[in-house]
N, C-alpha and C. Protein backbone atom coordinates (compact mmCIF):
# COMPACT_ATOMS: atom_id res chain seq x y z
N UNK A 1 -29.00 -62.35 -3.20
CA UNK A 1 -28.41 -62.28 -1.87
C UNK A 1 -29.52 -62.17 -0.83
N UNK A 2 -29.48 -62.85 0.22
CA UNK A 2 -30.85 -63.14 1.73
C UNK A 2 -30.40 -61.34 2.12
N UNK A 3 -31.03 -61.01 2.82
CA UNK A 3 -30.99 -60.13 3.53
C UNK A 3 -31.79 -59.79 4.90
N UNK A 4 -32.13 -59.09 6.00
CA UNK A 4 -32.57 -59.47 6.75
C UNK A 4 -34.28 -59.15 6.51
N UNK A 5 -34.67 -58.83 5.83
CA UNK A 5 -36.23 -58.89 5.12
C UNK A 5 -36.51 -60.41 5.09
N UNK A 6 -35.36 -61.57 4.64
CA UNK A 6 -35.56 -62.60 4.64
C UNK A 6 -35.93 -63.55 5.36
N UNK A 7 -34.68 -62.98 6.50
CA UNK A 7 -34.62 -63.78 8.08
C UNK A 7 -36.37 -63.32 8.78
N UNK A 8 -36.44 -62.45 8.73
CA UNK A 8 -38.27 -62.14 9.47
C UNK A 8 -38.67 -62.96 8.58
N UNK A 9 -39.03 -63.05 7.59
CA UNK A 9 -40.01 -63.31 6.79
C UNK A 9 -40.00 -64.99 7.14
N UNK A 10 -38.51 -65.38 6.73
CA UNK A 10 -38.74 -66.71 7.13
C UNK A 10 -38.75 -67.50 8.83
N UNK A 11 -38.39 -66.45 9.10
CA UNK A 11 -38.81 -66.84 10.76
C UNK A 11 -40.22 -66.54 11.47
N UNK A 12 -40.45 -65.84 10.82
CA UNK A 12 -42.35 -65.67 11.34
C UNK A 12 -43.07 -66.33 10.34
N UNK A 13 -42.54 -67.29 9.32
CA UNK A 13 -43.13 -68.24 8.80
C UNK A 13 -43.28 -70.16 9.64
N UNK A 14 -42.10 -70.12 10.66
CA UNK A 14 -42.28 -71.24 11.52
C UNK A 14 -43.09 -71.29 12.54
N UNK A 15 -43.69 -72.46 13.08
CA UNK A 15 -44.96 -72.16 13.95
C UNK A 15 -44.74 -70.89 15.34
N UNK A 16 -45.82 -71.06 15.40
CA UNK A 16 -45.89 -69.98 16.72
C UNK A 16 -44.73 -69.31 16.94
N UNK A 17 -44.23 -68.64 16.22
CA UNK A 17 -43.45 -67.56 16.23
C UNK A 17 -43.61 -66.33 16.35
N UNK A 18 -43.17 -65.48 17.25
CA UNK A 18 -43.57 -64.11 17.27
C UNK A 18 -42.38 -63.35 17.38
N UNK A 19 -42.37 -62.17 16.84
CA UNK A 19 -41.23 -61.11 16.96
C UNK A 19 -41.34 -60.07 18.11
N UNK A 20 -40.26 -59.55 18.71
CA UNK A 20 -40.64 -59.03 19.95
C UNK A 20 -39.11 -58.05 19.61
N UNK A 21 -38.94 -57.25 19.80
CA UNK A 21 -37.74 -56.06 20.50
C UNK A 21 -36.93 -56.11 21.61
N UNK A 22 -36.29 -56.36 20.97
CA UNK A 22 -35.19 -56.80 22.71
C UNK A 22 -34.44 -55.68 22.55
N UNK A 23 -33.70 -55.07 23.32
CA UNK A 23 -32.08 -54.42 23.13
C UNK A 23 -32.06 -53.29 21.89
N UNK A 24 -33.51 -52.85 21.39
CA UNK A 24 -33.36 -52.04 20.07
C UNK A 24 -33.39 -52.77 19.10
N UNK A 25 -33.48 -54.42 19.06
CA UNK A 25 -33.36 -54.53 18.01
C UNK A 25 -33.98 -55.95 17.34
N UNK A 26 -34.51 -56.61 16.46
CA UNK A 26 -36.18 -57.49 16.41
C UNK A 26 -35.13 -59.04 16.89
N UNK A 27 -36.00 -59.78 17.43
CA UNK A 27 -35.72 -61.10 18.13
C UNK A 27 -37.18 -61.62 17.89
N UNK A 28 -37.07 -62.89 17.63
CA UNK A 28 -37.96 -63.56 17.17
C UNK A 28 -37.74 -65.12 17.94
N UNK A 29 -39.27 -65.75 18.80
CA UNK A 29 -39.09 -66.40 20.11
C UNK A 29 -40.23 -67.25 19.55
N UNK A 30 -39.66 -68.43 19.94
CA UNK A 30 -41.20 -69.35 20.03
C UNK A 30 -41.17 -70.31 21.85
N UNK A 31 -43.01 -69.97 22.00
CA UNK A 31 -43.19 -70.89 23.46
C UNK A 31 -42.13 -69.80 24.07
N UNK A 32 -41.73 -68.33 23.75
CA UNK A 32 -40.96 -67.52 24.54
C UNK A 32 -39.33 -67.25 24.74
N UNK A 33 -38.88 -68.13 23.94
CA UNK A 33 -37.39 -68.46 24.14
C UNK A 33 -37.00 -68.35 22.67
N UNK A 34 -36.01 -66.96 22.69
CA UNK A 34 -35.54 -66.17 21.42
C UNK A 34 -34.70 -67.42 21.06
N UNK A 35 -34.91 -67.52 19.65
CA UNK A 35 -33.89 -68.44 18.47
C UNK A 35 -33.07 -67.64 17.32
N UNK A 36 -33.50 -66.36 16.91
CA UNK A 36 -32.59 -65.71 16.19
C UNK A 36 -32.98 -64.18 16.89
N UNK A 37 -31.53 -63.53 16.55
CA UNK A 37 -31.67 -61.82 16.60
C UNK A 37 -31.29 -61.30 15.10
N UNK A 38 -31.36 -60.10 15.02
CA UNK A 38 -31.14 -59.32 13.80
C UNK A 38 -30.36 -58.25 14.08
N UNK A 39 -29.13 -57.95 14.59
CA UNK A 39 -28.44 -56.99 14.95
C UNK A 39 -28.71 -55.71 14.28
N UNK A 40 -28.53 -54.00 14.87
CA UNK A 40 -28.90 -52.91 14.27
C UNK A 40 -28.12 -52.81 12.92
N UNK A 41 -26.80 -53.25 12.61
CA UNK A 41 -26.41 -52.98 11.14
C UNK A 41 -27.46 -53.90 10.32
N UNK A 42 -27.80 -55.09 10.27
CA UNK A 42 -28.57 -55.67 9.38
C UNK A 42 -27.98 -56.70 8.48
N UNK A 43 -26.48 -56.70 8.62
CA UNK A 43 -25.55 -57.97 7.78
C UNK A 43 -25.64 -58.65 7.90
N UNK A 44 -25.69 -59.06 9.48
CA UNK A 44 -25.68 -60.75 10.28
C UNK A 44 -27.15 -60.70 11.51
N UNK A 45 -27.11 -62.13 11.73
CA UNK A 45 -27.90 -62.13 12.43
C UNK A 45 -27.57 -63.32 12.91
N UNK A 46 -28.39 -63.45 14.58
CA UNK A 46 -27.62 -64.60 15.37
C UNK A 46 -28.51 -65.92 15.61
N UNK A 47 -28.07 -67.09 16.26
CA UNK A 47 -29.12 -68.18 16.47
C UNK A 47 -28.45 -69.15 17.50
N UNK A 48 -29.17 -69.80 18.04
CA UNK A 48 -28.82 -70.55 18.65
C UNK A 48 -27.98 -71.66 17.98
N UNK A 49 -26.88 -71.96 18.90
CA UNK A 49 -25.98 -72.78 18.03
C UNK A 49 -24.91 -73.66 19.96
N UNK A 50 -25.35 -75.10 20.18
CA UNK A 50 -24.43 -75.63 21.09
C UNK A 50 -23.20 -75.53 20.64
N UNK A 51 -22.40 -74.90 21.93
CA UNK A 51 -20.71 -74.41 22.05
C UNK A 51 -19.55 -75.26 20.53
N UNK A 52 -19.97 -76.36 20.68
CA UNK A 52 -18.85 -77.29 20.48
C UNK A 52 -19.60 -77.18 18.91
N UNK A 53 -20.46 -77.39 18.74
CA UNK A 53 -20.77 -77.07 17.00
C UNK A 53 -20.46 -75.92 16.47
N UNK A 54 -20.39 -74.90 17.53
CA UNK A 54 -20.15 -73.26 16.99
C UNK A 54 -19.00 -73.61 16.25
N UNK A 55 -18.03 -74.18 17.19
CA UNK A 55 -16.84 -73.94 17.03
C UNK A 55 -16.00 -74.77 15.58
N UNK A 56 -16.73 -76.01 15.85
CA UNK A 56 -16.74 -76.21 14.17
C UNK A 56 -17.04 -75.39 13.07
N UNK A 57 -18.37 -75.53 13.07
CA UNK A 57 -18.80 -74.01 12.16
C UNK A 57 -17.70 -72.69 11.91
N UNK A 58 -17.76 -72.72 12.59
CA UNK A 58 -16.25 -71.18 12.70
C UNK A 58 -14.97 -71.73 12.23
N UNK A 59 -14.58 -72.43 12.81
CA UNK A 59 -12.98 -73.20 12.22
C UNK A 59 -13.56 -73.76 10.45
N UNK A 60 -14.40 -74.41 9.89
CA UNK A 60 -15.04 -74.93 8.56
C UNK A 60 -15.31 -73.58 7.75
N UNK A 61 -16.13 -72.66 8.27
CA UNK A 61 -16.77 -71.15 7.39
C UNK A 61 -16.49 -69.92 8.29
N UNK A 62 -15.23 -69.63 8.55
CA UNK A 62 -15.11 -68.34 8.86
C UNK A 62 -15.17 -66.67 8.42
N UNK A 63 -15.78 -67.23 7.63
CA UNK A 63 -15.99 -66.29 6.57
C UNK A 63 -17.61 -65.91 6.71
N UNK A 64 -18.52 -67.04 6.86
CA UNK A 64 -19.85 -66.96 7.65
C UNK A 64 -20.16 -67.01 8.98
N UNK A 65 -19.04 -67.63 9.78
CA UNK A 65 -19.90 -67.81 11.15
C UNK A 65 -18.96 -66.88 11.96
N UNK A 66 -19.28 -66.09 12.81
CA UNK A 66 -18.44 -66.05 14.03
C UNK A 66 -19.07 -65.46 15.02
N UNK A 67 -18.02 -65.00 16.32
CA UNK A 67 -19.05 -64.87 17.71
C UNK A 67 -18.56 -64.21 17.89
N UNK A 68 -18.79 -62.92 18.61
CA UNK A 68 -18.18 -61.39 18.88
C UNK A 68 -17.87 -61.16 20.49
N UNK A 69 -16.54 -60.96 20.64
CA UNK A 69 -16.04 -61.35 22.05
C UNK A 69 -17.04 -61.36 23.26
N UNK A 70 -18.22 -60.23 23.37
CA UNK A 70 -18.95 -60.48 24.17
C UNK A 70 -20.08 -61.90 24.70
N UNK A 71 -20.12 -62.13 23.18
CA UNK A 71 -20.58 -63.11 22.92
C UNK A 71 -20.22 -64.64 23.33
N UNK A 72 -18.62 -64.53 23.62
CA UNK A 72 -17.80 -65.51 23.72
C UNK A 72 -18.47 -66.91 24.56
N UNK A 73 -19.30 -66.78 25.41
CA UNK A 73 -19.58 -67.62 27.04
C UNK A 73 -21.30 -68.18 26.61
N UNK A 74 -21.87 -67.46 25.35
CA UNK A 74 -23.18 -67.96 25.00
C UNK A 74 -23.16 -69.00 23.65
N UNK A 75 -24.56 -69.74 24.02
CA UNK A 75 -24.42 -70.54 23.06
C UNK A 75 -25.11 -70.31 21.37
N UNK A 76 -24.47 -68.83 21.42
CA UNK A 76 -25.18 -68.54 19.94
C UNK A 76 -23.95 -68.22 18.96
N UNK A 77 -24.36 -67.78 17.69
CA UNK A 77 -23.42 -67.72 16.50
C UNK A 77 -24.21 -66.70 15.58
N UNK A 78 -23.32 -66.37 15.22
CA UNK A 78 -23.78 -64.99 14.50
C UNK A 78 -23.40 -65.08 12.82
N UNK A 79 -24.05 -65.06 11.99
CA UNK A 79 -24.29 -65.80 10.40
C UNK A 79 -24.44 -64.31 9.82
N UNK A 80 -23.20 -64.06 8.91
CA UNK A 80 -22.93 -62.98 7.63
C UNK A 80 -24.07 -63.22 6.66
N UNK A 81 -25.04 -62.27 6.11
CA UNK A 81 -25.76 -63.00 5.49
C UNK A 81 -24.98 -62.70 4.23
N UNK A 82 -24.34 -62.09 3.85
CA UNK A 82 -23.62 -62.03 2.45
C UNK A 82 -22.92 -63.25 2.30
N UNK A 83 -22.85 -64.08 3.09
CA UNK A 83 -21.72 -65.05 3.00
C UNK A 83 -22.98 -66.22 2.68
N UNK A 84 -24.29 -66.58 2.61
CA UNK A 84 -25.07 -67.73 2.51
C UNK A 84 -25.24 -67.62 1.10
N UNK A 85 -25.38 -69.52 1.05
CA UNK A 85 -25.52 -69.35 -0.53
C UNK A 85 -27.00 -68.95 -0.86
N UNK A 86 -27.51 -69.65 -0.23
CA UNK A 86 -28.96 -68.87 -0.74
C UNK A 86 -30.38 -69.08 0.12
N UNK A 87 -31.52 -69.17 -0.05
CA UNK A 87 -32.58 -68.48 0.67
C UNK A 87 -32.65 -70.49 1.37
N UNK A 88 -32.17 -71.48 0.66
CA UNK A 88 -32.44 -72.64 1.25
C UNK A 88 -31.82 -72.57 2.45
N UNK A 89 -30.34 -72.31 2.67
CA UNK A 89 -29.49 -72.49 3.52
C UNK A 89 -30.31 -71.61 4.89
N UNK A 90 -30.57 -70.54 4.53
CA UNK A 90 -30.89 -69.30 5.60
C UNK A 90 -32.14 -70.05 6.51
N UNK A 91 -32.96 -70.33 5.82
CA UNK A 91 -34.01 -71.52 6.23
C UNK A 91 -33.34 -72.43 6.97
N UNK A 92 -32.35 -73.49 6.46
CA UNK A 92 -32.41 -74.64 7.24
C UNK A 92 -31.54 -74.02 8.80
N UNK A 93 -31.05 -72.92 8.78
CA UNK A 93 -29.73 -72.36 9.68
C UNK A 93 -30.97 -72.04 10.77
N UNK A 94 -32.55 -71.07 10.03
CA UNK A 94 -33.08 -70.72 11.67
C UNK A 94 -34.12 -71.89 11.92
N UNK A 95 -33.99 -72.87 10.94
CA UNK A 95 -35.36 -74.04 11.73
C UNK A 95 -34.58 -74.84 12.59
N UNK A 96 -33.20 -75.39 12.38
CA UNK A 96 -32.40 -75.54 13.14
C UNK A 96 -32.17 -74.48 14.81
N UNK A 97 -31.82 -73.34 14.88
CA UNK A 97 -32.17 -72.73 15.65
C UNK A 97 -33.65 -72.33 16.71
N UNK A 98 -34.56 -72.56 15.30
CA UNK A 98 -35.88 -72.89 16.04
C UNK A 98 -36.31 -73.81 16.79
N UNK A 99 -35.73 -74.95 16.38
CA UNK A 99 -35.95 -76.27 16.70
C UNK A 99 -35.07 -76.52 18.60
N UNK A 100 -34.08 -75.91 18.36
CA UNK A 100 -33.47 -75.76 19.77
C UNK A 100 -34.53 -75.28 20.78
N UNK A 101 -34.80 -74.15 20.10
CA UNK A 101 -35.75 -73.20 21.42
C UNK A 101 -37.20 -74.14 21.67
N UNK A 102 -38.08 -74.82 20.42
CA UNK A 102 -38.91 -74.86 20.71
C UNK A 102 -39.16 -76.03 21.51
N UNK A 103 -40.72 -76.47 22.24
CA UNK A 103 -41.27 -76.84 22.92
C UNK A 103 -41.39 -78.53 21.77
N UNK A 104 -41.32 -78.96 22.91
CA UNK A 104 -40.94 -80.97 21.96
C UNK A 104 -42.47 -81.02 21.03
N UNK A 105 -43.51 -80.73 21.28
CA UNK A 105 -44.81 -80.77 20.88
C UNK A 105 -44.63 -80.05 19.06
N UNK A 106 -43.60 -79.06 19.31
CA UNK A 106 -43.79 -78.16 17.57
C UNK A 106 -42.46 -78.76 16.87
N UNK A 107 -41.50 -79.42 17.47
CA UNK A 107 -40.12 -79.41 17.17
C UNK A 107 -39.62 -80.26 16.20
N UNK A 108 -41.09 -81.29 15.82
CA UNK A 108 -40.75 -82.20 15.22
C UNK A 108 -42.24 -81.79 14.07
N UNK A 109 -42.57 -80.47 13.69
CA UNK A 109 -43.63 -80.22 12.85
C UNK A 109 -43.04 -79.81 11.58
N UNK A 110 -41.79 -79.07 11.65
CA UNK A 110 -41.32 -78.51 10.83
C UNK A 110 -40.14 -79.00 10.08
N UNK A 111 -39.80 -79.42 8.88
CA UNK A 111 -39.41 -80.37 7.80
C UNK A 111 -38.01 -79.87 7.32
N UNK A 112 -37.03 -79.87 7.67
CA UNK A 112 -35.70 -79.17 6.86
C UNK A 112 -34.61 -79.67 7.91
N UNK A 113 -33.88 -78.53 8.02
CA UNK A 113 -32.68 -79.01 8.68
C UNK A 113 -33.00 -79.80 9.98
N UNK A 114 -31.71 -80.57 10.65
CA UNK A 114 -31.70 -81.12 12.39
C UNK A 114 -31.50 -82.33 12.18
């Protein structure tokens, strides 16, 4: 089972990535612009995800994806990690997310999901 030891590990494994503290709790930004959080329980964690794909995602795996009413108006999604099948998926979910935030120069360096 991924856990969030995973999500750092594999997110400060994509380029120029750095982890930073937002809100109490670790966010991880490349070129400055956060692509995943790690909420204080540690189950799920969030990423960038455009509106209209969320919403697929959520209607297809509701069981993995969903967005927490505050959340409702942003374009992120919040991923159960008990619910991934395994350490491939968790990968392609934040290079995908990475790939949103980053700068066109790194966006096309890194090999997996998009």
């Amino acid at each position: 089972m991924t856990d969030s030891d995973d999500v750092r590990r594999l997110a400060l494994s994509l380029p120029e990535t750095v982890e930073k503290v937002a809100w109490g709790m670790p966010t991880f930004r490349v070129a400055g612009k956060m692509f995943v959080t790690v909420p204080d329980d540690e189950t799920s964690f969030a990423v960038r995800c455009p509106v209209l794909e969320r919403q697929e995602l959520i209607a297809a795996e509701p069981e993995k994806f969903w967005v927490p009413p505050h959340e409702a108006a942003s374009s992120w999604v919040r991923v159960r990690l008990a619910a991934l099948e395994d350490l491939d998926e968790l990968r392609d979910i934040l290079v995908d997310s990475w790939r949103q935030a980053a700068p066109p120069r790194l966006a096309d360096t890194v090999p997996g999901a998009g």
